[in-house]
Each structure stands twice: as C-alpha cells, then as structure tokens.
C-alpha atoms as a PDB file:
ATOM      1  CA  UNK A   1       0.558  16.852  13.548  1.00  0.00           C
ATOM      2  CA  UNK A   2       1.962  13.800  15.286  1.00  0.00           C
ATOM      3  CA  UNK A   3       5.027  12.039  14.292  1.00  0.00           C
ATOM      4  CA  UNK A   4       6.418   9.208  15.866  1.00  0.00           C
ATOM      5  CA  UNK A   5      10.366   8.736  17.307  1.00  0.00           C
ATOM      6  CA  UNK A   6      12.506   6.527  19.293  1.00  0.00           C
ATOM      7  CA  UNK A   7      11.476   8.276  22.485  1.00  0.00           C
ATOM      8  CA  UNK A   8       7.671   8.422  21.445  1.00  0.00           C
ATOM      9  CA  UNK A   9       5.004  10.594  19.995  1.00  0.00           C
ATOM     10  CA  UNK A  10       5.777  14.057  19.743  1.00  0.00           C
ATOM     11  CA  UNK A  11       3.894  17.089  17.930  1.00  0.00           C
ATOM     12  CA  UNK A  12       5.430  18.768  14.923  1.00  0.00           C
ATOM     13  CA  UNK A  13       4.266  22.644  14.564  1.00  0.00           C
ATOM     14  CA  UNK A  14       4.018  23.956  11.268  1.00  0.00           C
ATOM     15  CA  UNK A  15       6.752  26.124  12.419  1.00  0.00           C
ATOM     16  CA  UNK A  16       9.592  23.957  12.385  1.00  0.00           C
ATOM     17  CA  UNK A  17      12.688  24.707  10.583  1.00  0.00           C
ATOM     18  CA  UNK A  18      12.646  20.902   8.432  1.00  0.00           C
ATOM     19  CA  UNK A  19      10.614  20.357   5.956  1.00  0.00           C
ATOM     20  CA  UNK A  20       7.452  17.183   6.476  1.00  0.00           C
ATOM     21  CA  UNK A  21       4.950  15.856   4.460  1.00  0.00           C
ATOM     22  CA  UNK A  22       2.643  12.673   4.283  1.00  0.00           C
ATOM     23  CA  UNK A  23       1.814  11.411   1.256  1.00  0.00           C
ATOM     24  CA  UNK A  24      -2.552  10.892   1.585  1.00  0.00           C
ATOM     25  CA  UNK A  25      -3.215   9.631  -1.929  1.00  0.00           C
ATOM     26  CA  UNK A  26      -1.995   8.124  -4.980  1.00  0.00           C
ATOM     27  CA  UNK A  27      -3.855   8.219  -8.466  1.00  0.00           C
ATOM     28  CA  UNK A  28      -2.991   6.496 -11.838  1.00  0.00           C
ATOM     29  CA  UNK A  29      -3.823   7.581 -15.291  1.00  0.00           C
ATOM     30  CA  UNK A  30      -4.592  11.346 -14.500  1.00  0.00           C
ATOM     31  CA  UNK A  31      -2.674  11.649 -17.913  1.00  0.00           C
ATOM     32  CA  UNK A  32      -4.157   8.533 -19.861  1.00  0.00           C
ATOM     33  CA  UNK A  33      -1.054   9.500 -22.225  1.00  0.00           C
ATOM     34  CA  UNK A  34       2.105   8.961 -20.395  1.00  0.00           C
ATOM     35  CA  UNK A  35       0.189   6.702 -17.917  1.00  0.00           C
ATOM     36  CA  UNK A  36       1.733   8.489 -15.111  1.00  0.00           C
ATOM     37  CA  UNK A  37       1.090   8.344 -11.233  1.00  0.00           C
ATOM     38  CA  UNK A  38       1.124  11.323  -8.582  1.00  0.00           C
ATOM     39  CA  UNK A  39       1.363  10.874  -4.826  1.00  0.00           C
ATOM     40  CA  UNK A  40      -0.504  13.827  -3.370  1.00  0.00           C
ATOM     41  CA  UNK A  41       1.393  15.517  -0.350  1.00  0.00           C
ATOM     42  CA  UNK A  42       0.015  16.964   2.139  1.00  0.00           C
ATOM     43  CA  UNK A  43       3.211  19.561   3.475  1.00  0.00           C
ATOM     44  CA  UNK A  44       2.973  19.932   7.304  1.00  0.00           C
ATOM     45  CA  UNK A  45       6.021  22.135   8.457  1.00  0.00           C
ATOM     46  CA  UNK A  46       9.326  23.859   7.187  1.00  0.00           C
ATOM     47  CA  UNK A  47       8.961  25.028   3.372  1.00  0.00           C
ATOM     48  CA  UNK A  48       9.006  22.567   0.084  1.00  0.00           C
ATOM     49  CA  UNK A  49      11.489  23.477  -2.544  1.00  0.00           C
ATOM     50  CA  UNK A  50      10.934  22.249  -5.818  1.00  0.00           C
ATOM     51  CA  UNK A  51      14.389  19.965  -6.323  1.00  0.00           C
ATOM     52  CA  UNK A  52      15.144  19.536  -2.891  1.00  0.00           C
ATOM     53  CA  UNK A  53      16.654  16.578  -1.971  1.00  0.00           C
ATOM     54  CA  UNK A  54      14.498  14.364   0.790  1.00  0.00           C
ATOM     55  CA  UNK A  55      14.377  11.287   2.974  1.00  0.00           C
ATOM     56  CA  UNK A  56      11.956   9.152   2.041  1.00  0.00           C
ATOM     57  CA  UNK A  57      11.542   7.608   5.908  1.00  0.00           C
ATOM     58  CA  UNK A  58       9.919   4.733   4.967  1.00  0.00           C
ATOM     59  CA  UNK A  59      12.788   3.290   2.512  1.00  0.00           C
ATOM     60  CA  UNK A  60      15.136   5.301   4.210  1.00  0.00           C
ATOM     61  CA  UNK A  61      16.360   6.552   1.008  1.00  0.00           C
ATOM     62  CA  UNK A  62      17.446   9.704  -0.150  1.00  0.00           C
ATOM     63  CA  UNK A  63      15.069  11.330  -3.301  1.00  0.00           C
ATOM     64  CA  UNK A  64      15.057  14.328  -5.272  1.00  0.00           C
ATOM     65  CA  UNK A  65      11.347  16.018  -5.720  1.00  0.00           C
ATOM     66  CA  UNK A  66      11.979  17.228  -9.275  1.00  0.00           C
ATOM     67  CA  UNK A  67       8.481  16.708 -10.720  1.00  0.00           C
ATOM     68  CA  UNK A  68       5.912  18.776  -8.635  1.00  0.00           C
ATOM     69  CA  UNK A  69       2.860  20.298  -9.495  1.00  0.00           C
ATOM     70  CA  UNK A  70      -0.475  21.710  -8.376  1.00  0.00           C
ATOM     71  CA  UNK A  71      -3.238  20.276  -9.907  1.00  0.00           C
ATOM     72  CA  UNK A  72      -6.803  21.930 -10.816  1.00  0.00           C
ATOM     73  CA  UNK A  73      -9.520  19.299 -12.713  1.00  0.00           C
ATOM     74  CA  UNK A  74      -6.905  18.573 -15.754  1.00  0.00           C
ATOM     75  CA  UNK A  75      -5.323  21.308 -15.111  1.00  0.00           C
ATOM     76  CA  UNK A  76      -1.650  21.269 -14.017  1.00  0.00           C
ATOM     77  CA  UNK A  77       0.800  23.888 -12.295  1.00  0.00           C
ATOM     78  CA  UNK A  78       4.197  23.182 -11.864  1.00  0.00           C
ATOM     79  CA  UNK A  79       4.739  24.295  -7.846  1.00  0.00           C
ATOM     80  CA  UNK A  80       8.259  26.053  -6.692  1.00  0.00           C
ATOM     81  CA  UNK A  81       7.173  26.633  -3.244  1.00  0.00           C
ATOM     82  CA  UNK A  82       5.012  25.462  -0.764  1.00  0.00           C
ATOM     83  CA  UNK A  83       3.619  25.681   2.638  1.00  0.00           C
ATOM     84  CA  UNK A  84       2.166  23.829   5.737  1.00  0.00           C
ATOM     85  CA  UNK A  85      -1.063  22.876   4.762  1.00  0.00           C
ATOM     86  CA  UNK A  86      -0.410  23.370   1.114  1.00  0.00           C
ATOM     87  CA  UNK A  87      -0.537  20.112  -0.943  1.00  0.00           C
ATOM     88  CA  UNK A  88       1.185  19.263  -4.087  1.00  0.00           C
ATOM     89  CA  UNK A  89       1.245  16.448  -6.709  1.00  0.00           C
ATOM     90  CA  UNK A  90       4.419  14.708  -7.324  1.00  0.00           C
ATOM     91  CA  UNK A  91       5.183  12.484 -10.349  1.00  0.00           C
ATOM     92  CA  UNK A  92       7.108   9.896 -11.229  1.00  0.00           C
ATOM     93  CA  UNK A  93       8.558   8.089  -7.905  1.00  0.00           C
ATOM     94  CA  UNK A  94       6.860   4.309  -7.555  1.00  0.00           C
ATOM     95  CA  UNK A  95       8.427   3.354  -4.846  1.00  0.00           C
ATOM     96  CA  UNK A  96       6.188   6.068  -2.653  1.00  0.00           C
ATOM     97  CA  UNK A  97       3.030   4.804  -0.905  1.00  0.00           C
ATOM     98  CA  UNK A  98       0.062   6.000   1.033  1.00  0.00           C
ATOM     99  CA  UNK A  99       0.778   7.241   4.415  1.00  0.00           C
ATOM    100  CA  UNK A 100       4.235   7.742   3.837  1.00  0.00           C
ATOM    101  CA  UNK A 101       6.481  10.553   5.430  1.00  0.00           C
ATOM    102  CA  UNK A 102       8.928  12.655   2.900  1.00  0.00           C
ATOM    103  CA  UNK A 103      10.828  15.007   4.912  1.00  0.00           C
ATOM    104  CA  UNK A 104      14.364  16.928   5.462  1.00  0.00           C
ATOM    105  CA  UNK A 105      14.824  15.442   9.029  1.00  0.00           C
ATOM    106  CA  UNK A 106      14.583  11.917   8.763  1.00  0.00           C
ATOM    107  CA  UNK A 107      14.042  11.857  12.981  1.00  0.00           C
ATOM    108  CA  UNK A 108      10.098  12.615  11.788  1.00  0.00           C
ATOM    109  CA  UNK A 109       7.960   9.844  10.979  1.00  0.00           C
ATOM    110  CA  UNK A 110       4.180  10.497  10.510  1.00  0.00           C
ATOM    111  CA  UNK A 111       1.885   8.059  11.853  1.00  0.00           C
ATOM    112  CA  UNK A 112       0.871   5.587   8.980  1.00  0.00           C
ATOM    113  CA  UNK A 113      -2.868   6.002   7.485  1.00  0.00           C
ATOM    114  CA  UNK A 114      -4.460   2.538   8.976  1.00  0.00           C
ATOM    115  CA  UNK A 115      -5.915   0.745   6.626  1.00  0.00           C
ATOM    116  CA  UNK A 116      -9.340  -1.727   6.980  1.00  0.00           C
ATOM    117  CA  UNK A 117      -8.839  -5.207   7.588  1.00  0.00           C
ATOM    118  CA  UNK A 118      -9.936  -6.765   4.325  1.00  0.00           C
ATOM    119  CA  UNK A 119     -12.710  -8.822   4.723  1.00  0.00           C
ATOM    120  CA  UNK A 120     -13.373 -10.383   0.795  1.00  0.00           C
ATOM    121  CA  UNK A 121     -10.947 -12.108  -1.416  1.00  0.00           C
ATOM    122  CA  UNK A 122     -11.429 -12.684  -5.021  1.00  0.00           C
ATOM    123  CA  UNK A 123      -9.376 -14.296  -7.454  1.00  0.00           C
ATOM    124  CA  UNK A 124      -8.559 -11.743 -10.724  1.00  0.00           C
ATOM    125  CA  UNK A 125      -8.091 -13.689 -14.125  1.00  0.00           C
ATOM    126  CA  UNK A 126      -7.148 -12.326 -17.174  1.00  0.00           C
ATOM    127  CA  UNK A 127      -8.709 -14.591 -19.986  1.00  0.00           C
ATOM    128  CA  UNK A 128      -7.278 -12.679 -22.806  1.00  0.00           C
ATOM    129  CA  UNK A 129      -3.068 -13.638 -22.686  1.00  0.00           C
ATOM    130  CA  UNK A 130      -2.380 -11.074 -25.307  1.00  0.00           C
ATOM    131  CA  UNK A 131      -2.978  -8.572 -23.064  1.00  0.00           C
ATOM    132  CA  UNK A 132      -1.554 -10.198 -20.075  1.00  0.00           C
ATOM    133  CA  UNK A 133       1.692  -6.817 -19.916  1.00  0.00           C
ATOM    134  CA  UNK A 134      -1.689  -4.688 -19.729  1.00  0.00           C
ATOM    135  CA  UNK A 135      -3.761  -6.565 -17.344  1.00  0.00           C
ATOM    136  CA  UNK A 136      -0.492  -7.059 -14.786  1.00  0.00           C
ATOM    137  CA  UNK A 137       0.731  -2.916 -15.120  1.00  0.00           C
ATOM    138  CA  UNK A 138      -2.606  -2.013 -14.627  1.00  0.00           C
ATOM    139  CA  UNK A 139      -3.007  -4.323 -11.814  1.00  0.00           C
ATOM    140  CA  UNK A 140       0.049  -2.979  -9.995  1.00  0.00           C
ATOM    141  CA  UNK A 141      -0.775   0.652 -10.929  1.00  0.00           C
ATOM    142  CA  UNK A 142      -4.259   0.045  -9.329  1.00  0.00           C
ATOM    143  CA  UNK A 143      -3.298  -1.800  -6.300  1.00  0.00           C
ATOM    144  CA  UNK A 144      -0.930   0.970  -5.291  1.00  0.00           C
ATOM    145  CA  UNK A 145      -3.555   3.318  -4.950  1.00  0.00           C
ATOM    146  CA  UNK A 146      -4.620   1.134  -2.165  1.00  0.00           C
ATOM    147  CA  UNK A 147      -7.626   0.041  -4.177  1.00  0.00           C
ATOM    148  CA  UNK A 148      -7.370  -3.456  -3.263  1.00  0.00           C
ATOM    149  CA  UNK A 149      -4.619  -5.786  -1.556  1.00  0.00           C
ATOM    150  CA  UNK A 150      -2.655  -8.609  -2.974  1.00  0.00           C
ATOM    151  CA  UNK A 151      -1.298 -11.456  -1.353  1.00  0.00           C
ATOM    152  CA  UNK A 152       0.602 -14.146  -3.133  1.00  0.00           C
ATOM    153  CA  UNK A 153      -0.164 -17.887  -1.650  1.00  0.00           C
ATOM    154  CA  UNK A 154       2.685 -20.099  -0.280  1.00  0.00           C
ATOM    155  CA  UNK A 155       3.192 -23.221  -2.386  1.00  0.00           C
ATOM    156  CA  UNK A 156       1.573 -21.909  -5.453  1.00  0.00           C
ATOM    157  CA  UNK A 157       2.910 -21.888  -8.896  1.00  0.00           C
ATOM    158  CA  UNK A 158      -0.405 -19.882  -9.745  1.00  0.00           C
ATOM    159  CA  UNK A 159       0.288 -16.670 -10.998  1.00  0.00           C
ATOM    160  CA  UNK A 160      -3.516 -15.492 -10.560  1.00  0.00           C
ATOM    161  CA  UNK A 161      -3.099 -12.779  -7.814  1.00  0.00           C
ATOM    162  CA  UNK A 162      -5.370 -13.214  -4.800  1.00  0.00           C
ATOM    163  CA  UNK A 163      -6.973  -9.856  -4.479  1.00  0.00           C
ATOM    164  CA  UNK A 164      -8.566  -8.643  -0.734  1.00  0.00           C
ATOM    165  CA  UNK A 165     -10.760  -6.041  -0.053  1.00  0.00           C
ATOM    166  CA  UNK A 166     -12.946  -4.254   2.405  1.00  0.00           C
ATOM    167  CA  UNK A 167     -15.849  -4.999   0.349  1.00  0.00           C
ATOM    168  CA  UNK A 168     -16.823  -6.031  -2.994  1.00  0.00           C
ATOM    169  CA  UNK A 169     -18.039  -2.358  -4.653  1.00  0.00           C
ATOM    170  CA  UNK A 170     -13.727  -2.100  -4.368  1.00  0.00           C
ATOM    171  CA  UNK A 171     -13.357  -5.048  -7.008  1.00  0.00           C
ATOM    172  CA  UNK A 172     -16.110  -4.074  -8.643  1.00  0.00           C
ATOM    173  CA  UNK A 173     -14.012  -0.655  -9.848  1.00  0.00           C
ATOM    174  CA  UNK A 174     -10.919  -2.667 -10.391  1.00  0.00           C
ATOM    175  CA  UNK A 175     -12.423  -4.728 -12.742  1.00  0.00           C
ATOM    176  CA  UNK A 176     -13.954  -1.547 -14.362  1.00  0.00           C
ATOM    177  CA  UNK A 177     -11.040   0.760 -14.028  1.00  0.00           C
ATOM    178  CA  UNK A 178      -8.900  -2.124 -15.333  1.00  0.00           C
ATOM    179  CA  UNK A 179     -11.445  -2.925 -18.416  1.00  0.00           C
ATOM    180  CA  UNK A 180     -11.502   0.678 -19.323  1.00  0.00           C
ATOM    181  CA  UNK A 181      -7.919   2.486 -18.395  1.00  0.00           C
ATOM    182  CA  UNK A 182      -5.854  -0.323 -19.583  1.00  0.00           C
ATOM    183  CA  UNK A 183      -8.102  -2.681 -21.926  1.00  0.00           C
ATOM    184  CA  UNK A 184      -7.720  -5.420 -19.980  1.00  0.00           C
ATOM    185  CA  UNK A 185     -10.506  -7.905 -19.891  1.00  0.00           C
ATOM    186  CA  UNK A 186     -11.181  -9.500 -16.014  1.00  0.00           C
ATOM    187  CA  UNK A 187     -12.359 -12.621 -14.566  1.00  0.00           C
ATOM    188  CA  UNK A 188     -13.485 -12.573 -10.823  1.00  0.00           C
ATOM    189  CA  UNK A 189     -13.710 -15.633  -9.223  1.00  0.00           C
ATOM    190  CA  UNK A 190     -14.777 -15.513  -5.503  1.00  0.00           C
ATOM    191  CA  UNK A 191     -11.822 -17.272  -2.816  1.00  0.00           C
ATOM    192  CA  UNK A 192     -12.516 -19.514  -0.286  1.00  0.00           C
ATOM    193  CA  UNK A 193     -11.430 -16.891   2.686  1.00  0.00           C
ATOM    194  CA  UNK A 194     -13.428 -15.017   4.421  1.00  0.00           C
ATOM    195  CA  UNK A 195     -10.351 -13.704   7.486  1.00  0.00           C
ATOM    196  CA  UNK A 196      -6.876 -12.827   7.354  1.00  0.00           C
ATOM    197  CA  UNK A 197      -4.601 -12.216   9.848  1.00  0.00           C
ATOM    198  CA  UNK A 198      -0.835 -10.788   9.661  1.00  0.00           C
ATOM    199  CA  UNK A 199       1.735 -12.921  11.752  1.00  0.00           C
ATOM    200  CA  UNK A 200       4.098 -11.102  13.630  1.00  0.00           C
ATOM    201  CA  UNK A 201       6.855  -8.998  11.803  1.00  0.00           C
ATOM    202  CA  UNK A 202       9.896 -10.530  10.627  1.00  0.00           C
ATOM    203  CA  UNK A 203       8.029 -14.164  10.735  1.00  0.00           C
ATOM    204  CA  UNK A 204      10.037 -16.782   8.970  1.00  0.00           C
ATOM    205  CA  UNK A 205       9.329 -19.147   6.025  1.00  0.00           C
ATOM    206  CA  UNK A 206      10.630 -22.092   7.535  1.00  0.00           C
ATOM    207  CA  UNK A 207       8.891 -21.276  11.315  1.00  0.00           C
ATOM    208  CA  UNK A 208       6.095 -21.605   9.118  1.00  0.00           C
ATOM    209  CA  UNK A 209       6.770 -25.429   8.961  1.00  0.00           C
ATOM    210  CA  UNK A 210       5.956 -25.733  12.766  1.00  0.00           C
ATOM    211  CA  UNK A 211       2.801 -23.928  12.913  1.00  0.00           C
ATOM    212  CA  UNK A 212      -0.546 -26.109  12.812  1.00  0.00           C
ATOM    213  CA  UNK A 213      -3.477 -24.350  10.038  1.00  0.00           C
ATOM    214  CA  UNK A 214      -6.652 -25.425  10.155  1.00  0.00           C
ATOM    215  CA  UNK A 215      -8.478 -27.034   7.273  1.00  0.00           C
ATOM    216  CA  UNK A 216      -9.007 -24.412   4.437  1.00  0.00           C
ATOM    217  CA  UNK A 217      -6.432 -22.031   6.129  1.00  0.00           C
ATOM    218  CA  UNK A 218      -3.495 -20.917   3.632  1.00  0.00           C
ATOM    219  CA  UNK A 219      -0.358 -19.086   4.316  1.00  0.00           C
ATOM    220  CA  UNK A 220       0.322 -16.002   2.223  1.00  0.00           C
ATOM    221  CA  UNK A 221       2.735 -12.937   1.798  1.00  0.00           C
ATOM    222  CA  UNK A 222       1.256  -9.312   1.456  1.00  0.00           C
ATOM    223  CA  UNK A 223       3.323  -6.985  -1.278  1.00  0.00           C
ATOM    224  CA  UNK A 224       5.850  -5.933   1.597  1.00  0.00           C
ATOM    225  CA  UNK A 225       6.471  -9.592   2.110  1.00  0.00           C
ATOM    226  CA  UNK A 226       4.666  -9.924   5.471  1.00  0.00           C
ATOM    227  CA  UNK A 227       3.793 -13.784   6.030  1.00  0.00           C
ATOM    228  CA  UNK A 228      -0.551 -13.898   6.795  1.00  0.00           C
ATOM    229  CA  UNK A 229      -2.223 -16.330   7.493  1.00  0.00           C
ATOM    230  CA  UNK A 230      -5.926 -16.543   5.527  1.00  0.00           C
ATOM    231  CA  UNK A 231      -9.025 -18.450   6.994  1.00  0.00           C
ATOM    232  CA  UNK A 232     -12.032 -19.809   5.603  1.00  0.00           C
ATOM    233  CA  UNK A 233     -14.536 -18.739   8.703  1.00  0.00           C
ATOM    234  CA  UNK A 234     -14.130 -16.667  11.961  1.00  0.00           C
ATOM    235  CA  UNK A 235     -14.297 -20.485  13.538  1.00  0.00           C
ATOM    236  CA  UNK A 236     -11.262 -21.587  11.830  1.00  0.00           C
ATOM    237  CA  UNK A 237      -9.398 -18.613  13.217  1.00  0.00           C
ATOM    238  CA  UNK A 238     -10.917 -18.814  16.595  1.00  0.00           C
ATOM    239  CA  UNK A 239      -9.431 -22.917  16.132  1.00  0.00           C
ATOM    240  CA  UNK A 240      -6.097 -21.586  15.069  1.00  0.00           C
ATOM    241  CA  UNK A 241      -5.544 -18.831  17.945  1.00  0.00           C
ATOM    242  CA  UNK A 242      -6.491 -21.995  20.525  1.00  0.00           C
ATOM    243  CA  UNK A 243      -4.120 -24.150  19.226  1.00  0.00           C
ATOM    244  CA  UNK A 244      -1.364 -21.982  18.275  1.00  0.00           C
ATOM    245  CA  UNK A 245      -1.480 -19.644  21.839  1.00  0.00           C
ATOM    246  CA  UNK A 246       2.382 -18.339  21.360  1.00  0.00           C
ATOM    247  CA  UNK A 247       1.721 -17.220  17.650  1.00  0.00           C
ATOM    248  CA  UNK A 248      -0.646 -13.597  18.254  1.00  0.00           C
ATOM    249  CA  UNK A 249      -2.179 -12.548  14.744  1.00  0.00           C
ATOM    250  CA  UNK A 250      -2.747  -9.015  14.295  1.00  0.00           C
ATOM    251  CA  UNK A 251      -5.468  -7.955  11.655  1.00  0.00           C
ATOM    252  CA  UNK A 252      -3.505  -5.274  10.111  1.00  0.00           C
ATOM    253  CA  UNK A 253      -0.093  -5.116   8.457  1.00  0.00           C
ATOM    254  CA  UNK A 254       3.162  -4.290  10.700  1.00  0.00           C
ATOM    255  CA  UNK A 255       4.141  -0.719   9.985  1.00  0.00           C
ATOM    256  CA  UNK A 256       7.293  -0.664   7.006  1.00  0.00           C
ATOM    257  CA  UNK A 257      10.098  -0.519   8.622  1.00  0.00           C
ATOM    258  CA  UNK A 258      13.602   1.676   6.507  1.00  0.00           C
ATOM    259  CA  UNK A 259      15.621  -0.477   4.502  1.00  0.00           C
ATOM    260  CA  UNK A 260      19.197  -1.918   5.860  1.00  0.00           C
END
C-alpha cells in the first residue's frame, strides 16, 4: 500500500511493526436506535488492538479505538484483534472521514480516496421548521458519508445549504434517505452552477476582494473551509482563468492538512 512522507511515496508491507489503516467508508443509521455512525477500516500493516491509542494523521490528534466491531448484515461482533487486510467497524468518532489514515506511526499517511468533481448543485429546503434539528443532523450525518458536498456561499445570510454532486441520482437518495431515516421533509431547488473550482490552499477572504468573477460566478467555502469559486457555464470559467492568469483553480479539494 502506498503512503505518502516528507521525502515521497514509499510502500508500506503488511509486515511492518506500526499499526495503519484507511478509513474507506462511513455509514449512518446502521442502528436506527442510537443513530450511530461507523467508519469502516480497512487495517493494512502491524496488528489493531482494541483500545489502543492512535494518531489520527489527518487532525493530527491522538484517539483511543474503544468501540470496534465486525459487522455481518445486522449483525455485530465486537473485534479484539485484527490483521492486514482485515476490516473493522468503529463507532462513535465524528471527526473521522473517508480516506483518512489511523495509525501508530504518525510518519504514514495513506494517499486520500479522490473524490469526483461535482458537477450539479441543488439547493436543499426544509419546508417543515419543526423539524428543522432533524432535517440539519440528518443533513450532516448524510453529507459525511460523502453522499453529497456542501458549500456555504460568501455574503449570504441564507442558511439553505448549497448541496453539489456528481450527478443528480446522489440527491435523489438524500432527499429519500433524509425523508425516511430522519423524517425530514425536502425541497430541491436546482442552482444556477453548473462548475466549481477550488482556489489554491490557504486562499484568503480578503484576497478574495481583488479577484475579478464573472457574471453568475459566486465565491464559496467547502466544509474544511477551502475558498471555491462556482460558475454558471464552462465559458464563464474559461473567462475567469483568462482574466485571472496568476490565480490556477484546481477541480478537486486540497488534501487536509494536521491541525496546528
């Protein structure tokens, strides 16, 4: 498996002595009881340890893998040990997300899963306010599976999130997954982007101020706080990049950097 470093790319065997993982997939409401989520782990060398005390790389922060289990249909197994190739369930840790490394030797960081560039935006209403705490946990339950992106528009007071997505079958089971998981009525309304493009990492609000958009264009921040920029055609873009040559867009998100 490759992992990345400060001096490059560099295999990790299942052999070696530190425990690694990536986590591949995240699921909501396997228990529509406790409302719980489990990142599934995918263990790649050294031995897991139920307990054991990790880094998580992306966070840089230290966490304790208490809660682990293997999982069968609705079955569940609470896992002591496990193995390279193995993969276990753990629950209860939010601040984990897709494609991110868990491991004993925090030199070992697993290439991030890359994700699509979205390429439809809807707007997400919830027309029923008394269930506004249901609509907005199921939202952020939902969206951390990776089923959708949100991005929230600069000079907005609107708290309608601005969802994106590779294509529209994604919103489609939002909308149904958030109807029927959380009973939380939905209103789609299409947005008036069709591109988006992430701005170089550590971009500025107020560099924002000297940087020309075209008609229709917006500027937005992604849930890690990445500043985008969001275009109505490919034409507008193709107008932007020409007049804004010292500003290169990428269309995915930088990779998450450890906290200070």
């Amino acid at each position: 498996m490759a992992s990345e470093s400060e001096s490059g790319t560099r295999f990790i065997a299942p052999e070696h002595p530190h425990f690694s993982g990536f986590i591949f997939k995240i699921q909501a409401n396997m228990d529509p009881k406790h409302r719980d989520r489990i990142a599934f782990v995918r263990v790649v060398s050294g031995k897991f340890e139920r307990d054991m005390t990790v880094t998580h790389v992306q966070s840089g922060k230290k966490v304790r893998l208490s809660s682990s289990h293997k999982l069968f249909g609705n079955e569940r197994e609470t896992v002591d040990e496990a193995f390279p190739g193995d993969i276990i369930g753990l629950v209860g840790h939010d601040g984990f997300g897709i494609g991110d490394t868990l491991t004993t030797d925090p030199k070992i960081r697993y290439d991030e899963i890359p994700r699509f560039t979205p390429e439809v935006f809807e707007y997400f209403h919830n027309p029923n306010t008394a269930k506004f705490k249901q609509f907005r946990q199921g939202l952020d339950q939902l969206l951390l599976e990776g089923v959708a992106q949100a991005f929230n528009l600069r000079d907005t007071a609107s708290r309608v999130p601005l969802l994106a997505a590779v294509g529209p079958l994604q919103f489609e089971v939002l909308q149904y997954r958030l109807e029927t998981e959380y009973g939380a009525e939905t209103r789609r309304e299409p947005a008036p982007f069709q591109v988006v493009r992430w701005l170089p990492a550590g971009t500025k609000e107020e560099e924002l101020d000297g940087i020309s958009l075209p008609t229709g264009g917006r500027f937005a921040t992604d849930t890690d706080g990445n500043w985008v920029a969001l275009f109505p055609t490919d034409w507008s873009l193709n107008y932007f990049a020409q007049n804004n040559p010292k500003v290169p867009l990428n269309p995915l998100a930088p990779k998450k950097t450890p906290e200070d």
